[in-house]
C-alpha atoms as a PDB file:
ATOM      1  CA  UNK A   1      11.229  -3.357  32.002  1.00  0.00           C
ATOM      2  CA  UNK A   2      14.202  -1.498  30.521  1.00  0.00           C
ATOM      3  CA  UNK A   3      13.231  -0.384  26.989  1.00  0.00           C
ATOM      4  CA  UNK A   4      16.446  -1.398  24.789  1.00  0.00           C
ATOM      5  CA  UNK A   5      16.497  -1.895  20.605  1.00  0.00           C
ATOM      6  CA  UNK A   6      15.018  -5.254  20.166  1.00  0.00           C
ATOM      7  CA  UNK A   7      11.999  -4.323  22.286  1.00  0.00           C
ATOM      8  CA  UNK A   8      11.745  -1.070  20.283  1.00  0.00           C
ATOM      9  CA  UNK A   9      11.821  -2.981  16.962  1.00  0.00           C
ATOM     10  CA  UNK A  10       9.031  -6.173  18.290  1.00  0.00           C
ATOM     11  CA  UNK A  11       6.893  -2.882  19.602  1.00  0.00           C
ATOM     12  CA  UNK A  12       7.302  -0.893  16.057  1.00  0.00           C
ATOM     13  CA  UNK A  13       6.338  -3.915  14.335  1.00  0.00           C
ATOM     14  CA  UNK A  14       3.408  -4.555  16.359  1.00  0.00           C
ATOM     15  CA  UNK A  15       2.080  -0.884  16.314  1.00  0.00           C
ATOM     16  CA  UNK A  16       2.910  -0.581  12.419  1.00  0.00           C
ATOM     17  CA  UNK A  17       0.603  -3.873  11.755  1.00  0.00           C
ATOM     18  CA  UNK A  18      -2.465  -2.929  13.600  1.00  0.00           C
ATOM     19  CA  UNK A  19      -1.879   0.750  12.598  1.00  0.00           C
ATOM     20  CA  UNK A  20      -2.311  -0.386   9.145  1.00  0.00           C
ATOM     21  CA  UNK A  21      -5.497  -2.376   9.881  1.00  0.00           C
ATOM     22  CA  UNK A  22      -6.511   0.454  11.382  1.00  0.00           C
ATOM     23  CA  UNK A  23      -5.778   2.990   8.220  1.00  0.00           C
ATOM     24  CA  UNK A  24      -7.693   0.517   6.132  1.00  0.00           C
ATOM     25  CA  UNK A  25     -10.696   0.505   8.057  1.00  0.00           C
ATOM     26  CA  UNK A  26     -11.107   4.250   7.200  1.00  0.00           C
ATOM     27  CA  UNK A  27      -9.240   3.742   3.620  1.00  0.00           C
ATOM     28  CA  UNK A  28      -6.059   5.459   4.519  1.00  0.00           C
ATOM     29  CA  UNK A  29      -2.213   4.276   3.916  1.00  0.00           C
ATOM     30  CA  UNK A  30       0.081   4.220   6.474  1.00  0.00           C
ATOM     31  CA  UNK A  31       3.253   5.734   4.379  1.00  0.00           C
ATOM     32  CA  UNK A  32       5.895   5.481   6.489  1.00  0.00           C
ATOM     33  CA  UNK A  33       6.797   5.505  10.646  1.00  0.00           C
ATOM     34  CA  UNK A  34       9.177   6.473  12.736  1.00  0.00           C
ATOM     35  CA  UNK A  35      10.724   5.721  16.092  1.00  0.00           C
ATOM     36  CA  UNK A  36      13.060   6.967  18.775  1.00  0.00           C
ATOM     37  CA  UNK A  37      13.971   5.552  22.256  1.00  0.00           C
ATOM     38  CA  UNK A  38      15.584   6.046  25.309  1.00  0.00           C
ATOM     39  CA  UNK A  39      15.551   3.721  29.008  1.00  0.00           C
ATOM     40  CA  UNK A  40      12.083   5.463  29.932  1.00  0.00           C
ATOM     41  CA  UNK A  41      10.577   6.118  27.079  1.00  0.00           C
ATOM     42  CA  UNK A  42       9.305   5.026  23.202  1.00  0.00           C
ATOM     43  CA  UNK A  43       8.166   7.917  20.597  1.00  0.00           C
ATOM     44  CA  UNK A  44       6.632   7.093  17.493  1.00  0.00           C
ATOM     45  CA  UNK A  45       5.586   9.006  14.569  1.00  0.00           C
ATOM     46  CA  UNK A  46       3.083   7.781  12.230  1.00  0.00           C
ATOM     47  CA  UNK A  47       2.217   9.068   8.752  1.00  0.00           C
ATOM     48  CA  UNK A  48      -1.025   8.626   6.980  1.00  0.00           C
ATOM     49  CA  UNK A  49      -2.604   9.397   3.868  1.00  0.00           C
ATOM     50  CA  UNK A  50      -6.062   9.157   2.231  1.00  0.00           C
ATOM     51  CA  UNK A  51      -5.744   6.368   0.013  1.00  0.00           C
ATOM     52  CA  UNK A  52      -8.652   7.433  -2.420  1.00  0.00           C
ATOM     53  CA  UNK A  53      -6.507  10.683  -3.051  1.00  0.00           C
ATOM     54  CA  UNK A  54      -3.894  10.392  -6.314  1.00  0.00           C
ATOM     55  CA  UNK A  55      -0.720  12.603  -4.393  1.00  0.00           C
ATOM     56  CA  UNK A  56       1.101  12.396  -7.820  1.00  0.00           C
ATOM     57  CA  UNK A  57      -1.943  13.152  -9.872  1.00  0.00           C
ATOM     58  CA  UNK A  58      -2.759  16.614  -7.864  1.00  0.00           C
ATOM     59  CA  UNK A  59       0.624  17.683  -7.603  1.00  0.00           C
ATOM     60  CA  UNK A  60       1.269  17.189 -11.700  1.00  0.00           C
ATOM     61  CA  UNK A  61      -2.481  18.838 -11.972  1.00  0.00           C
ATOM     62  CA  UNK A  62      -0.988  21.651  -9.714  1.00  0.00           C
ATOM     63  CA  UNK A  63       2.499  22.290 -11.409  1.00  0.00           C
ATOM     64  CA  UNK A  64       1.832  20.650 -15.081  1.00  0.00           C
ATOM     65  CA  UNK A  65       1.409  24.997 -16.695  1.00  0.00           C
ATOM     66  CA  UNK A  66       5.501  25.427 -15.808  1.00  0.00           C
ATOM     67  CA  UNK A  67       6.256  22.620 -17.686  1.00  0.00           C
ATOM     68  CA  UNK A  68       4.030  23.321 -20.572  1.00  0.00           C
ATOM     69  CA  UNK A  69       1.711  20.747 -20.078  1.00  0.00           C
ATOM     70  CA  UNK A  70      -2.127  20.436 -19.279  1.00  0.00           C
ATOM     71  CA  UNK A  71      -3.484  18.563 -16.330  1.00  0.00           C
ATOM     72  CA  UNK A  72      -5.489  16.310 -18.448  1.00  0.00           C
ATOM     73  CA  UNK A  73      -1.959  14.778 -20.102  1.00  0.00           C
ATOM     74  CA  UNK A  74      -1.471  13.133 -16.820  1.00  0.00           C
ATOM     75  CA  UNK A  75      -1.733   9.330 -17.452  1.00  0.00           C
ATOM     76  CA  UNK A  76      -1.402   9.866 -21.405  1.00  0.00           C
ATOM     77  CA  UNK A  77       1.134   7.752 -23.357  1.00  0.00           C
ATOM     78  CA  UNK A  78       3.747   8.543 -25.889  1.00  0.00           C
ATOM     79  CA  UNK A  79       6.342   6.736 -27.638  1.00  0.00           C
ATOM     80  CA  UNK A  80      10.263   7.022 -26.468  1.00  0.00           C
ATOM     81  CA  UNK A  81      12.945   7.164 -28.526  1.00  0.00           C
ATOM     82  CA  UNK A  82      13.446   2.882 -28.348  1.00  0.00           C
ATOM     83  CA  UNK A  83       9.465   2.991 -29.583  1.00  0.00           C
ATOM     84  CA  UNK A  84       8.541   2.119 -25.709  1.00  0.00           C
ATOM     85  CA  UNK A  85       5.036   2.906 -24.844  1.00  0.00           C
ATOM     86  CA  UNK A  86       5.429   5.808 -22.113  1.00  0.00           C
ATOM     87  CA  UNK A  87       2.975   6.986 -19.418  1.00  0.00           C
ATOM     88  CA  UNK A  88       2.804   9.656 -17.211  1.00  0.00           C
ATOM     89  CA  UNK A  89       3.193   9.696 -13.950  1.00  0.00           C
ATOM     90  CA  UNK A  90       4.050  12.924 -12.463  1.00  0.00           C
ATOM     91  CA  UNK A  91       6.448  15.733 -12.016  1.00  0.00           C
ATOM     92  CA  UNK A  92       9.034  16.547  -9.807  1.00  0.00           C
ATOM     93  CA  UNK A  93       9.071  19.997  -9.155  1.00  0.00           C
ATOM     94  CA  UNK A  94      12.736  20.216  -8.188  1.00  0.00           C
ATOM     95  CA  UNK A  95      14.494  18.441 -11.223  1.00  0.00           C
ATOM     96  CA  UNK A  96      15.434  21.101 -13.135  1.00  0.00           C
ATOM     97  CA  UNK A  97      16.367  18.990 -16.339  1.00  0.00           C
ATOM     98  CA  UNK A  98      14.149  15.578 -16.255  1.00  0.00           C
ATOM     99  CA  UNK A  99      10.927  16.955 -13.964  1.00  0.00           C
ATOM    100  CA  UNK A 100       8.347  14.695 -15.816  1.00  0.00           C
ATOM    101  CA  UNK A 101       8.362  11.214 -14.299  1.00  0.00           C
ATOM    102  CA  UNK A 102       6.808   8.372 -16.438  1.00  0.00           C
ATOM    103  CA  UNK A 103       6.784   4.596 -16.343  1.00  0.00           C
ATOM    104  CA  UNK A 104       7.119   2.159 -19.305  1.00  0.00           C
ATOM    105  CA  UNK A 105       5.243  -1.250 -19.966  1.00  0.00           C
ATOM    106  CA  UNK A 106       7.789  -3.233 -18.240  1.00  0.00           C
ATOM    107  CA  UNK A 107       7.260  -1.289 -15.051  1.00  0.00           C
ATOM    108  CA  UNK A 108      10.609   0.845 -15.172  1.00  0.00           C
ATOM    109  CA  UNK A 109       9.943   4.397 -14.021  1.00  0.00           C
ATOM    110  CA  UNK A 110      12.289   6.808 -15.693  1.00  0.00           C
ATOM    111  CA  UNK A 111      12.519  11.089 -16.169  1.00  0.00           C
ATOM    112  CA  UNK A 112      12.039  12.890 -18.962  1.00  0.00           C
ATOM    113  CA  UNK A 113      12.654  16.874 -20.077  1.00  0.00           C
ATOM    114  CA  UNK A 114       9.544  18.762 -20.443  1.00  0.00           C
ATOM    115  CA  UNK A 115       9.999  19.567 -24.270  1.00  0.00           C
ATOM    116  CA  UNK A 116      10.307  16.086 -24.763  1.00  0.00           C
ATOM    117  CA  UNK A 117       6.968  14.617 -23.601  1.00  0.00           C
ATOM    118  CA  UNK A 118       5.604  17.579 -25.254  1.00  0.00           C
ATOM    119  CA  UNK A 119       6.858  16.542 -28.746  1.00  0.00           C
ATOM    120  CA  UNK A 120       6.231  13.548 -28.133  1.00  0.00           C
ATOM    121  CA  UNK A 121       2.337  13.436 -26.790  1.00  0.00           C
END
């Protein structure tokens, strides 16, 4: 059988479903895959998390002191300058100007500067 794109794609499809079931069955996430081919050969690359784990939680817990914050703001709200109902979310350690990421009611995740969440909270 010569291995060419569509058989690549039906096979990453395939592999990516009962990957998943089997993440789930140990209550992991499959994040993400990837896949490259040639005539002989298919190689695939999965990654997996532990889905009982908070990523953005730790890492705001971890680097929340540069920013002048304390790891128990994570998931607190404030009010924006519209009178929106804030939370946060996390950080992101290499925005040097808006590194605190929040979401509003409507879903809409948006950046902040660190001075302003904390004259805000």
């Amino acid at each position: 059988m010569l291995i060419d794109r569509q058989v690549v794609e039906d096979f990453r499809r395939e592999a990516n479903e009962e990957t998943k079931k089997i993440a789930e069955k140990y209550d992991l996430t499959l994040k993400k895959s990837s896949c490259s081919y040639n005539e002989e050969t298919i190689n695939m690359k999965f990654t997996i998390e532990n889905a009982t784990i908070n990523v953005a939680k730790l890492e705001f817990k971890r680097h929340c002191i540069r920013y002048g914050l304390k790891p128990e703001d994570y998931g607190k709200n404030f009010t924006s300058a519209t009178g929106e109902s804030i939370t946060i979310i996390g950080v992101n350690t290499r925005a040097k100007k808006y590194p605190i990421i929040a979401i509003s009611n409507n879903g809409t995740s948006t950046r902040f500067t660190s001075e302003y969440v904390r004259k805000n909270l």
